[in-house]
N, C-alpha and C. Protein backbone atom coordinates (compact mmCIF):
# COMPACT_ATOMS: atom_id res chain seq x y z
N UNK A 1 2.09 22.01 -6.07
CA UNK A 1 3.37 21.35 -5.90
C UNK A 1 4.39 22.07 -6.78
N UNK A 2 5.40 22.36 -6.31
CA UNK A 2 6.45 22.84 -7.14
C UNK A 2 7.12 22.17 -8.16
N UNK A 3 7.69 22.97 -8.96
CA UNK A 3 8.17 21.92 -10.53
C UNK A 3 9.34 21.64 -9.66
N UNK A 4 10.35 21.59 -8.71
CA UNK A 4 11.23 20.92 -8.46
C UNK A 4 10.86 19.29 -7.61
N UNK A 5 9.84 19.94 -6.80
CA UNK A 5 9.09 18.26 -6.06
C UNK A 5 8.84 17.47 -7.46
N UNK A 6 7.82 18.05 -8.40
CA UNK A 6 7.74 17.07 -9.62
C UNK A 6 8.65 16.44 -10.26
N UNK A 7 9.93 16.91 -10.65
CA UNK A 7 11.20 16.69 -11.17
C UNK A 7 11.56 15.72 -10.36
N UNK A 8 11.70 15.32 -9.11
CA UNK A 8 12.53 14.50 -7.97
C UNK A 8 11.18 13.47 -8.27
N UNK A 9 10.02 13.83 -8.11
CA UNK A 9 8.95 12.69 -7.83
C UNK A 9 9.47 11.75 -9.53
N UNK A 10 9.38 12.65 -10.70
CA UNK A 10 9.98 12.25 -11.80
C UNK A 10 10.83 11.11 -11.81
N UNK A 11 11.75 11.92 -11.38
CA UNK A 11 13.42 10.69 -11.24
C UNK A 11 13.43 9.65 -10.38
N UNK A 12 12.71 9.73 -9.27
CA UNK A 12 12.46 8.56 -8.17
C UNK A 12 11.34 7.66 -8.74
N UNK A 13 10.94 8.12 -9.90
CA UNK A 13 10.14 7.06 -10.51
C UNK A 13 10.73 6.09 -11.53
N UNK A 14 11.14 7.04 -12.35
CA UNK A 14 12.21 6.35 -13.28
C UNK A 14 13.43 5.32 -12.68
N UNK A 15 13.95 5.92 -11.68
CA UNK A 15 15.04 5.23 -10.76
C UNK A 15 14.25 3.53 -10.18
N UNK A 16 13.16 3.61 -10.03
CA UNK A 16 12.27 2.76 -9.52
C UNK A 16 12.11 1.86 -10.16
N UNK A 17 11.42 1.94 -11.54
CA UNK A 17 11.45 1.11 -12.98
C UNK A 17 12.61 0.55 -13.02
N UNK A 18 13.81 1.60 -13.19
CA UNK A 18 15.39 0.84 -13.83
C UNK A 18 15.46 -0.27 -12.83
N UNK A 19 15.25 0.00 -11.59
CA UNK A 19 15.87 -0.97 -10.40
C UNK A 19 15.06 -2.09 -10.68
N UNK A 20 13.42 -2.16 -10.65
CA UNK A 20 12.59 -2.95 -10.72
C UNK A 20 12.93 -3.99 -12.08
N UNK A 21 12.74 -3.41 -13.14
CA UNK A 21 13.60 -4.11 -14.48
C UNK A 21 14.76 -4.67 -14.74
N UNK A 22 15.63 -3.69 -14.42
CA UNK A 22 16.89 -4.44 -14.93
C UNK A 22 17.90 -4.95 -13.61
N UNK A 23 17.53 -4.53 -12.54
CA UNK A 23 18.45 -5.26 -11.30
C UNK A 23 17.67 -6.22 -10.66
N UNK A 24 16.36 -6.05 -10.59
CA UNK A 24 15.81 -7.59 -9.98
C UNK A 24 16.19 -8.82 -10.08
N UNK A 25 16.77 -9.23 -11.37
CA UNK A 25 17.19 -10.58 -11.89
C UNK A 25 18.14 -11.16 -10.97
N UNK A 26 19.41 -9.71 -10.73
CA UNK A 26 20.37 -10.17 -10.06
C UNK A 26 20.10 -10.38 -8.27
N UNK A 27 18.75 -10.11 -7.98
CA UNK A 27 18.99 -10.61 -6.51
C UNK A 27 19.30 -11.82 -6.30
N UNK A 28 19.68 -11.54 -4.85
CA UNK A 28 19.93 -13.05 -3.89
C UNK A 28 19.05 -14.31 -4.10
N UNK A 29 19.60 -15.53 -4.50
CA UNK A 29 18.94 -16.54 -4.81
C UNK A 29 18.74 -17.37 -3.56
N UNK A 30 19.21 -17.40 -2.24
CA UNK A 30 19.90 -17.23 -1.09
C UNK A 30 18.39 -16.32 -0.17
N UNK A 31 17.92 -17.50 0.32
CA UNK A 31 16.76 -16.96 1.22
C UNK A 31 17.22 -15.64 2.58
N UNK A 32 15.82 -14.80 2.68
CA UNK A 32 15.86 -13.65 3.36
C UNK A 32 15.69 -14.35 5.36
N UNK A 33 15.95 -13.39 5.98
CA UNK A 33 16.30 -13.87 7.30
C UNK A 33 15.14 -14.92 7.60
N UNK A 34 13.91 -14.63 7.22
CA UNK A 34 13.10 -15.04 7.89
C UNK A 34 13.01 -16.41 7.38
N UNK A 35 13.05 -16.61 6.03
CA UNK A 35 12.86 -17.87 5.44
C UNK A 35 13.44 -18.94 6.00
N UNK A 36 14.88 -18.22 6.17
CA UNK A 36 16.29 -19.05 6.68
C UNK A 36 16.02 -20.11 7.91
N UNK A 37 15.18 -18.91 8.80
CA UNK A 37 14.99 -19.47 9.94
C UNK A 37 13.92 -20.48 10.21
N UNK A 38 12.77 -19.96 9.25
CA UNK A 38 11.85 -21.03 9.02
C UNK A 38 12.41 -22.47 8.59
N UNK A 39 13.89 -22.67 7.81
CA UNK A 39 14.28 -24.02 7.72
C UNK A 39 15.05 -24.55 8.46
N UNK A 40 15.59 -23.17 9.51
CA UNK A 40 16.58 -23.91 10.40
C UNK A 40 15.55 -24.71 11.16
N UNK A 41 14.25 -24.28 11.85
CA UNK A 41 13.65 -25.02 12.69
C UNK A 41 12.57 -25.78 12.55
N UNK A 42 12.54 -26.21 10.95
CA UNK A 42 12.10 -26.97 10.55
C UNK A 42 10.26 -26.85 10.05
N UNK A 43 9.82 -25.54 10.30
CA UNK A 43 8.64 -25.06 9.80
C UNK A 43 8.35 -24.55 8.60
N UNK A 44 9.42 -24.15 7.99
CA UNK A 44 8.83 -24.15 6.83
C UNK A 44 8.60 -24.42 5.32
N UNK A 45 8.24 -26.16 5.87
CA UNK A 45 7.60 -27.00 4.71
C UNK A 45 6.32 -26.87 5.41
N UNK A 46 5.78 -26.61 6.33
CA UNK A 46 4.64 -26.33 6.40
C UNK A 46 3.62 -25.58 6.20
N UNK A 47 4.69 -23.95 5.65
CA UNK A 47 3.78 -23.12 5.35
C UNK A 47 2.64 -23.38 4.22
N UNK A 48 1.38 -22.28 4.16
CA UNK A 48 0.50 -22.86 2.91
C UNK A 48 -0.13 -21.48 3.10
N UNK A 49 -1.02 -21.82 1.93
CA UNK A 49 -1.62 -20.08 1.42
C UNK A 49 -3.05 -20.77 1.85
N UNK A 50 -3.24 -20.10 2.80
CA UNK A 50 -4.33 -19.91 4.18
C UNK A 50 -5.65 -19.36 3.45
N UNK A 51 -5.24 -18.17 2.66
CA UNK A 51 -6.40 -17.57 2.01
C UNK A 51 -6.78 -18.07 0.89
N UNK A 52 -6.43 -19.27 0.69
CA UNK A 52 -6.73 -19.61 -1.24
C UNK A 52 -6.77 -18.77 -1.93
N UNK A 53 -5.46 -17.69 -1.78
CA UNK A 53 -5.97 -17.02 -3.36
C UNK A 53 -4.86 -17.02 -4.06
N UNK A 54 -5.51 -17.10 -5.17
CA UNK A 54 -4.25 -17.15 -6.18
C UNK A 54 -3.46 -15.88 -6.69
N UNK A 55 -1.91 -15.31 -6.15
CA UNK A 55 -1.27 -14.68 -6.54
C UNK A 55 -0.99 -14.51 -8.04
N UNK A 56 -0.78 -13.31 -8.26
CA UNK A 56 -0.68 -12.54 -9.34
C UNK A 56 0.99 -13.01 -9.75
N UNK A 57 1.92 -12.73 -8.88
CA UNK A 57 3.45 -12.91 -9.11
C UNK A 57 3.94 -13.64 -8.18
N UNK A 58 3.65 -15.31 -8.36
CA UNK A 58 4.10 -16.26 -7.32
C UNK A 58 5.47 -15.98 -7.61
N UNK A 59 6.31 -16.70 -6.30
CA UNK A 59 7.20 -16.68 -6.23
C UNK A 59 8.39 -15.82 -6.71
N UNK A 60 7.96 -14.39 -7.56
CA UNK A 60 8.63 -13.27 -8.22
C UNK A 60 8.98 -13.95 -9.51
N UNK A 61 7.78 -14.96 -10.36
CA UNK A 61 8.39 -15.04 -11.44
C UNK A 61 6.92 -15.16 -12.28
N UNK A 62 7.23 -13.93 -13.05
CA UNK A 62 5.89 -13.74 -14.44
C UNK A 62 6.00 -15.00 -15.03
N UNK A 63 4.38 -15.30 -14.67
CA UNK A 63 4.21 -16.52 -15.68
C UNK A 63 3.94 -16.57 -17.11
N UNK A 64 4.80 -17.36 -17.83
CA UNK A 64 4.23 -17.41 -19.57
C UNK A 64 5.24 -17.44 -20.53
N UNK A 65 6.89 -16.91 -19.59
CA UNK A 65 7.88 -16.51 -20.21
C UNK A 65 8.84 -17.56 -20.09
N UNK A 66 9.55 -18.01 -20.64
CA UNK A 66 10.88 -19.21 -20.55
C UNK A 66 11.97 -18.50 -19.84
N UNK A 67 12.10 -17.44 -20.22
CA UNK A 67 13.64 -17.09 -19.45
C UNK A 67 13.18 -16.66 -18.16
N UNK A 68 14.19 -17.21 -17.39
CA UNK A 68 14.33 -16.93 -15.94
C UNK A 68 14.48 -15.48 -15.46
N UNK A 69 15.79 -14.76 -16.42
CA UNK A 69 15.79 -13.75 -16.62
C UNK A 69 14.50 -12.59 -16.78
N UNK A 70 13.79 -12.62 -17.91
CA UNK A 70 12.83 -11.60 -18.08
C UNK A 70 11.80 -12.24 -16.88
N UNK A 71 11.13 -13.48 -16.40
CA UNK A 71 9.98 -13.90 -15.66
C UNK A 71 10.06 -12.49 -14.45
N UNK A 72 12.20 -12.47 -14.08
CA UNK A 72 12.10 -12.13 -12.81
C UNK A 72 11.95 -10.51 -13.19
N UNK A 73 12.43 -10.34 -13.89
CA UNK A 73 12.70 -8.80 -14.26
C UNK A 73 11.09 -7.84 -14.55
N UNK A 74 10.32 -8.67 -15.22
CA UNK A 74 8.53 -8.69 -15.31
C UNK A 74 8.20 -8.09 -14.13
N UNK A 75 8.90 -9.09 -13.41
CA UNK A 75 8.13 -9.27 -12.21
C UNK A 75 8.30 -8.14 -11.34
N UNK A 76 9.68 -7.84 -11.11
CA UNK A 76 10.36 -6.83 -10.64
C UNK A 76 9.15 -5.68 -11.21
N UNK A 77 9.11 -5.29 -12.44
CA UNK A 77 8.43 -4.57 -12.93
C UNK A 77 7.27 -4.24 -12.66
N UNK A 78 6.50 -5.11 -12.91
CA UNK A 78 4.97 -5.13 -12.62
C UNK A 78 4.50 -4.99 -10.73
N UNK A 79 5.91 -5.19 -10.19
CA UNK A 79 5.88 -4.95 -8.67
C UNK A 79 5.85 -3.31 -8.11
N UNK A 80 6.87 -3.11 -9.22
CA UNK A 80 6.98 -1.51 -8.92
C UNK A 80 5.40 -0.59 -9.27
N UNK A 81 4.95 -1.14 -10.73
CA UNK A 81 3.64 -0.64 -10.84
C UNK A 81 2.40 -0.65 -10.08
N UNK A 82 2.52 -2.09 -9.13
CA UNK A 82 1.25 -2.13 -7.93
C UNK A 82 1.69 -1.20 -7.03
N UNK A 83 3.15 -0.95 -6.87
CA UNK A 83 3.94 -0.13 -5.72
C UNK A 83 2.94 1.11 -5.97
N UNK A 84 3.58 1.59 -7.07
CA UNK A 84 3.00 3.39 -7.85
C UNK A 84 1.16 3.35 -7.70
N UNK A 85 0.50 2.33 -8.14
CA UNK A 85 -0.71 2.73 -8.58
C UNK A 85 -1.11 2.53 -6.77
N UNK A 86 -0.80 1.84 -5.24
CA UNK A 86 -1.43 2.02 -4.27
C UNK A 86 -1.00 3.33 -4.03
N UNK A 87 -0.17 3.75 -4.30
CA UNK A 87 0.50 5.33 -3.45
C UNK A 87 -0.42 5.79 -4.26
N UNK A 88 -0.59 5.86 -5.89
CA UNK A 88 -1.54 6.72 -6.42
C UNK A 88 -2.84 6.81 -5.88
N UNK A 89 -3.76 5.69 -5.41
CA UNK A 89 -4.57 5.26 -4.62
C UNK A 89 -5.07 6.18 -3.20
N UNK A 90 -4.06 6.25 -2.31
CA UNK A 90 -3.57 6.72 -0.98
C UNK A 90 -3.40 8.12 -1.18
N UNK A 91 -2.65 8.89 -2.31
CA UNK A 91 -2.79 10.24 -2.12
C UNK A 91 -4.19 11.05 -3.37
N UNK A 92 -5.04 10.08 -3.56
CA UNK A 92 -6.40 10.36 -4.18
C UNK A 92 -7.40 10.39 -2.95
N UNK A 93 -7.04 9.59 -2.44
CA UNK A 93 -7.91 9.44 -1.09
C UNK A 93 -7.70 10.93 -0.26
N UNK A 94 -6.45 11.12 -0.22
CA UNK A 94 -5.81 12.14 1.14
C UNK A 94 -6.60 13.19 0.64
N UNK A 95 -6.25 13.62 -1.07
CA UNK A 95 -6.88 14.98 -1.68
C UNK A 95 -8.30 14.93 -1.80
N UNK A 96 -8.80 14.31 -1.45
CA UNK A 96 -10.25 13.93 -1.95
C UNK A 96 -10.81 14.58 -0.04
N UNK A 97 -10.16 13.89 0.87
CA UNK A 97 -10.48 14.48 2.30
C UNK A 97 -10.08 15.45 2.74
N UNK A 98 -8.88 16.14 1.97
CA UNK A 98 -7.94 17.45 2.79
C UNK A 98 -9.07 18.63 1.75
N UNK A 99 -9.22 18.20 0.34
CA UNK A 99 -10.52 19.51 -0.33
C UNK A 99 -11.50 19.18 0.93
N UNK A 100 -12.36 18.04 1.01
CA UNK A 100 -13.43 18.25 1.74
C UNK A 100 -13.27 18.98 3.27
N UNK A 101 -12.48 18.90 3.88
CA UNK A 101 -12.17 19.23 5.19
C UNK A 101 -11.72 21.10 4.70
N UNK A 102 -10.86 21.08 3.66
CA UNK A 102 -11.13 23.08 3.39
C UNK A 102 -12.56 23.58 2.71
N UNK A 103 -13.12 23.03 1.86
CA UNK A 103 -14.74 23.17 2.12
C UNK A 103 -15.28 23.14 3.05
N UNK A 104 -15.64 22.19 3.86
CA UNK A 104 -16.18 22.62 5.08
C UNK A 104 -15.58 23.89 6.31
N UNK A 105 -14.22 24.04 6.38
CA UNK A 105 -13.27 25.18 7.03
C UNK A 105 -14.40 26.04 6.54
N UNK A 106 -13.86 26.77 5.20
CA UNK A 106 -14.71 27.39 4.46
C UNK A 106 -16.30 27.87 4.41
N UNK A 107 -16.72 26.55 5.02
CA UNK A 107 -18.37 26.98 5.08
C UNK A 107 -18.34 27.31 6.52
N UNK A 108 -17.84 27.29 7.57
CA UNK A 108 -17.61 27.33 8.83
C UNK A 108 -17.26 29.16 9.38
N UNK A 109 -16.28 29.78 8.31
CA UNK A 109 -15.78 30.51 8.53
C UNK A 109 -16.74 32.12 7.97
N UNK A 110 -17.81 31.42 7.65
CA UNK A 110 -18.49 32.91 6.64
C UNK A 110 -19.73 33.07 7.86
């Protein structure tokens, strides 16, 4: 990978954190389309967590903290880090099959 891809992968990380930390707080308190609609037509007081499991960051607010502020900003945070560590996940996997697939090329070709 080139030191300029690293540099951009760099800054789009950092950029990621700042947003996740310090602008999360200020989102919309003001439900997303879907929610909206779930109350226009009256479904959703019905929703329920189907899978019993217990979330890590209910409702986008870290539990343990008093301010509303940091719960959401945590949260924001610790969102971006599950973000980073599945991509980290996903391109361990890719390199782990794209070596095996040029090893085998490799044994194919002699």
């Amino acid at each position: 990978m080139k030191i300029k891809d690293r540099i951009f992968i760099l800054l789009f990380a950092i950029a990621a954190v700042i947003v996740g930390l310090f602008l999360s707080p200020f989102a919309s308190s003001y439900p997303d389309g879907l929610e909206k609609v779930a109350q226009n037509l009256g479904f959703a007081d019905k929703a329920s967590n189907f899978v019993n499991f217990k979330f890590i960051i209910p409702d986008y607010l870290f539990p343990g903290i008093k301010s509303t502020f940091w719960q959401t900003s945590l949260a924001g945070f610790f969102g971006i880090l599950i973000i980073f560590a599945v991509f980290a996940i996903i391109l361990g996997v890719l390199s782990i099959i794209n070596k095996n697939k040029n090893s085998k090329d490799k044994l194919f070709r002699k």
